[in-house]
C-alpha atoms as a PDB file:
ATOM      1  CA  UNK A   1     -17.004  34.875  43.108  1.00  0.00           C
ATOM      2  CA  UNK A   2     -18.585  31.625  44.654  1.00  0.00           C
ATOM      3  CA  UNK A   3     -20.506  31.004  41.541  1.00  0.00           C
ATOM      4  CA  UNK A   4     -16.951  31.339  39.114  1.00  0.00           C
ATOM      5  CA  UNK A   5     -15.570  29.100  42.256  1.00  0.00           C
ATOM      6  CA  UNK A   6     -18.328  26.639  40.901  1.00  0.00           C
ATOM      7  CA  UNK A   7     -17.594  26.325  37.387  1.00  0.00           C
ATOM      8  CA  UNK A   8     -13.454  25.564  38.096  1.00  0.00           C
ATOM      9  CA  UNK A   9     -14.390  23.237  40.760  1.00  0.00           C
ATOM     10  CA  UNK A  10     -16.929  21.841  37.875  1.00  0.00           C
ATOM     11  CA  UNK A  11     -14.944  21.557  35.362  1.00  0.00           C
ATOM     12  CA  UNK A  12     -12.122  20.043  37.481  1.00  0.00           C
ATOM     13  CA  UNK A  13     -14.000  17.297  38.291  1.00  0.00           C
ATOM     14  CA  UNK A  14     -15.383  16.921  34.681  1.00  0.00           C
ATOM     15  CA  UNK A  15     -11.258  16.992  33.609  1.00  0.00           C
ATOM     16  CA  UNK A  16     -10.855  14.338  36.163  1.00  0.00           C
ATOM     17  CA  UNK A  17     -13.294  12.098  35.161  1.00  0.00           C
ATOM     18  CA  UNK A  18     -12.325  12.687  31.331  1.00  0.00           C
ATOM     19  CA  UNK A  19      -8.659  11.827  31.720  1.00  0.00           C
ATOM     20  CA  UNK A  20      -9.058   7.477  32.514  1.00  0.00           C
ATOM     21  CA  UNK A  21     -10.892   7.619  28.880  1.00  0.00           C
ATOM     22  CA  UNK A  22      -8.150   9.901  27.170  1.00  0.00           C
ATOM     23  CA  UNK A  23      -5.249   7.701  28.530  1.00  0.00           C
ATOM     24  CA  UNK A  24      -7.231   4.031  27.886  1.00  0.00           C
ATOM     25  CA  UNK A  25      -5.305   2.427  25.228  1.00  0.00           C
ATOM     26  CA  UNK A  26      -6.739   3.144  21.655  1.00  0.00           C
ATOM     27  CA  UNK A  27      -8.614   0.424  19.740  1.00  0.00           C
ATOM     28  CA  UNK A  28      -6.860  -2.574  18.838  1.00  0.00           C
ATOM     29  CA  UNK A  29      -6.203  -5.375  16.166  1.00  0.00           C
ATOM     30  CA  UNK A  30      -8.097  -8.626  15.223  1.00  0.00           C
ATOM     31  CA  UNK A  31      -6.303 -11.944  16.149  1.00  0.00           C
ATOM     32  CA  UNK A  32      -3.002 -12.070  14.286  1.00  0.00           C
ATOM     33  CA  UNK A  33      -2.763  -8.763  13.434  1.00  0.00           C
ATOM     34  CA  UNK A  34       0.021  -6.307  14.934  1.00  0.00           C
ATOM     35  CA  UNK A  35      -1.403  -2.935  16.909  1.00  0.00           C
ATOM     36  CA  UNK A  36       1.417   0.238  16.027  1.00  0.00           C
ATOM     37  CA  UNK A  37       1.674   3.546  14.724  1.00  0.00           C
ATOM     38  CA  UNK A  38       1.006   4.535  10.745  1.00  0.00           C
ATOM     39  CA  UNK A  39       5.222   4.969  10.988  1.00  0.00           C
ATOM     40  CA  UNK A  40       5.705   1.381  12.252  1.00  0.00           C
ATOM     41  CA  UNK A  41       3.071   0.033   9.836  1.00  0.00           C
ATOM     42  CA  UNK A  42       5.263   1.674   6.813  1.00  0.00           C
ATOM     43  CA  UNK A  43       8.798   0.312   8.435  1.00  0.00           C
ATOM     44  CA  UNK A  44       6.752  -2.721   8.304  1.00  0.00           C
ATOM     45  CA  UNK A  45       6.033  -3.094   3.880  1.00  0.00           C
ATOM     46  CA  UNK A  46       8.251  -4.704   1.875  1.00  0.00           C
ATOM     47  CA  UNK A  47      10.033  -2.041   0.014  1.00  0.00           C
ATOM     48  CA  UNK A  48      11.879  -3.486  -2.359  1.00  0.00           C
ATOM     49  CA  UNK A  49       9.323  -3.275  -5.312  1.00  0.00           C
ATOM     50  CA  UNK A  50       8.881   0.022  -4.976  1.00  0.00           C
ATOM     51  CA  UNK A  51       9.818   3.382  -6.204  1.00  0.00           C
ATOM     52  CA  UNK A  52      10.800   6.919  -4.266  1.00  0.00           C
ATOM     53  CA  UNK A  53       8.165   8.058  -5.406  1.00  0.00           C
ATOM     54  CA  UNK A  54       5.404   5.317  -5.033  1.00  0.00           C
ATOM     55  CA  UNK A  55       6.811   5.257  -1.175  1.00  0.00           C
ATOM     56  CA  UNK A  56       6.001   8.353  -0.670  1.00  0.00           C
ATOM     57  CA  UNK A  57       2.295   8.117  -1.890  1.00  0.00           C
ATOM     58  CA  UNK A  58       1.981   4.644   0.287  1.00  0.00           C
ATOM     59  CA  UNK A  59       3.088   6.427   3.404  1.00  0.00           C
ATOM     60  CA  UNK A  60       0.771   9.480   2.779  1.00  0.00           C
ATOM     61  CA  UNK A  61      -2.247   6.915   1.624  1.00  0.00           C
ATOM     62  CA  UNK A  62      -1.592   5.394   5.033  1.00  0.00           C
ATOM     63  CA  UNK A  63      -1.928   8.597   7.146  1.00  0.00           C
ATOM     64  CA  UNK A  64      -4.713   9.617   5.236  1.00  0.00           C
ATOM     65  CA  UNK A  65      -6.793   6.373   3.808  1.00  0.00           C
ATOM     66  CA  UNK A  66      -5.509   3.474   6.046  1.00  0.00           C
ATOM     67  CA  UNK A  67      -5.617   5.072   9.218  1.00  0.00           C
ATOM     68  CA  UNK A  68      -9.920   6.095   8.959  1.00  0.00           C
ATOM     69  CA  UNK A  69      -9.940   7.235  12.492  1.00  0.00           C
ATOM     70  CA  UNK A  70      -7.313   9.390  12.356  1.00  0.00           C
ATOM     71  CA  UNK A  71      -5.715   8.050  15.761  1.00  0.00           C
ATOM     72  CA  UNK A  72      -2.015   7.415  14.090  1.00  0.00           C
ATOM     73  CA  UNK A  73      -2.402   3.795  15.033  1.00  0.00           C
ATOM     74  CA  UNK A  74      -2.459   0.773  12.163  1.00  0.00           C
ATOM     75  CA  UNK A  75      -3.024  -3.017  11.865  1.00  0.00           C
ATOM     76  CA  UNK A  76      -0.564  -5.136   9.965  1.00  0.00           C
ATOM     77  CA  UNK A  77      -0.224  -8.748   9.078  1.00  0.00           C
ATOM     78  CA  UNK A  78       2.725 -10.371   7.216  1.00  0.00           C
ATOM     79  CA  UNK A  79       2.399 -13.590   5.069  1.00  0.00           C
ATOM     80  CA  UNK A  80       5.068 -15.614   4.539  1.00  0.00           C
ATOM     81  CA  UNK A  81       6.645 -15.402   1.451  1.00  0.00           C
ATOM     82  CA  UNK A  82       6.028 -17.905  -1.762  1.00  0.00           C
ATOM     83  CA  UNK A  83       6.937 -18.560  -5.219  1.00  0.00           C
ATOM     84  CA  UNK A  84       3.703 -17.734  -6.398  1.00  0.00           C
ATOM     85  CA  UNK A  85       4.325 -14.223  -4.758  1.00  0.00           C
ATOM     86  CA  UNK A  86       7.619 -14.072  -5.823  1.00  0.00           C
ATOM     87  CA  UNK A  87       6.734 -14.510  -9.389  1.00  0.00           C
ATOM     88  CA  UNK A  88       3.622 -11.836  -9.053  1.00  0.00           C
ATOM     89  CA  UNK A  89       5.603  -8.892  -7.060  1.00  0.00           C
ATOM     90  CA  UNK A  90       8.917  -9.292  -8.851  1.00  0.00           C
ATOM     91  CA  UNK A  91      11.448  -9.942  -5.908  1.00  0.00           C
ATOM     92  CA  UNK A  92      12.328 -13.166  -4.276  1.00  0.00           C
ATOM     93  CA  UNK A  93      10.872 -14.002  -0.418  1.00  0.00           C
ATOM     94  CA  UNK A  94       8.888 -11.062  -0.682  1.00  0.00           C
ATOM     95  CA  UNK A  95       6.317  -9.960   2.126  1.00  0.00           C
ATOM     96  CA  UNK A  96       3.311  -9.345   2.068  1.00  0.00           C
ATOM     97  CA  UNK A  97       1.818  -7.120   4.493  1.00  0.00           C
ATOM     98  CA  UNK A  98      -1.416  -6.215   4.685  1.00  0.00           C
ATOM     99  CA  UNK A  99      -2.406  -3.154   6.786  1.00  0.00           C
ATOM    100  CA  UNK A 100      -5.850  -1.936   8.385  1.00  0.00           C
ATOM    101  CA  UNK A 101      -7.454   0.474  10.593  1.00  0.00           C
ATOM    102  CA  UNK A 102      -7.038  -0.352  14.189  1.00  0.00           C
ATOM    103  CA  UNK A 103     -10.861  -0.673  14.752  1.00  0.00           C
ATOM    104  CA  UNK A 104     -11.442  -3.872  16.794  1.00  0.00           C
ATOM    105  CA  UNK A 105     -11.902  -1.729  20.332  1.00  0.00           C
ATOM    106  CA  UNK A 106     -10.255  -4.105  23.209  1.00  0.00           C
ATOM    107  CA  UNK A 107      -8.139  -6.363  20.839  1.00  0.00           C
ATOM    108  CA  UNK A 108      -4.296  -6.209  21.215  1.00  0.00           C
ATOM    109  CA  UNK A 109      -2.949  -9.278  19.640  1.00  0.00           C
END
């Protein structure tokens, strides 16, 4: 009995000292780049060149490739739109926005 009193009072204090690190903040951007979830990254893209379909394969490349440590947590940074990218991407003041793993640990803006 005193010895299985032990091991809860153990692992108590092991939860205890585990639960600062599980609520820190997860890792965050480089300068200029925006910290949010995969879904805020997608909201993010400029949709209009692309199909149903493509969408759908963006938003599962970005649970899947984008986000590498699997945290549900992206990087984005918009460009301003030109007519150079106008002409290349087919619609007028379109976005660019490119989007990374959230990797740079103690970066937020």
């Amino acid at each position: 009995m005193i010895r299985k009193a032990i091991s809860v009072a153990t692992l108590a204090v092991v939860m205890l000292a585990a639960a600062p690190a599980l609520a820190d903040p997860v890792a965050g951007c480089g300068a200029g780049f925006t910290l949010g979830t995969v879904e805020d990254g997608f909201d993010a893209i400029d949709k209009r060149i692309y199909s149903a379909e493509e969408l759908l394969v963006i938003q599962d490349e970005l649970e899947t490739l984008v986000d590498r440590n699997d945290d549900g947590y992206l990087c984005w940074k918009q460009f301003e739109p030109n007519q150079g990218q106008d002409k290349f991407w087919g619609a007028e003041d379109y976005v660019i926005t490119l989007l990374d793993d959230n990797k740079a640990v103690g970066r937020t803006d």
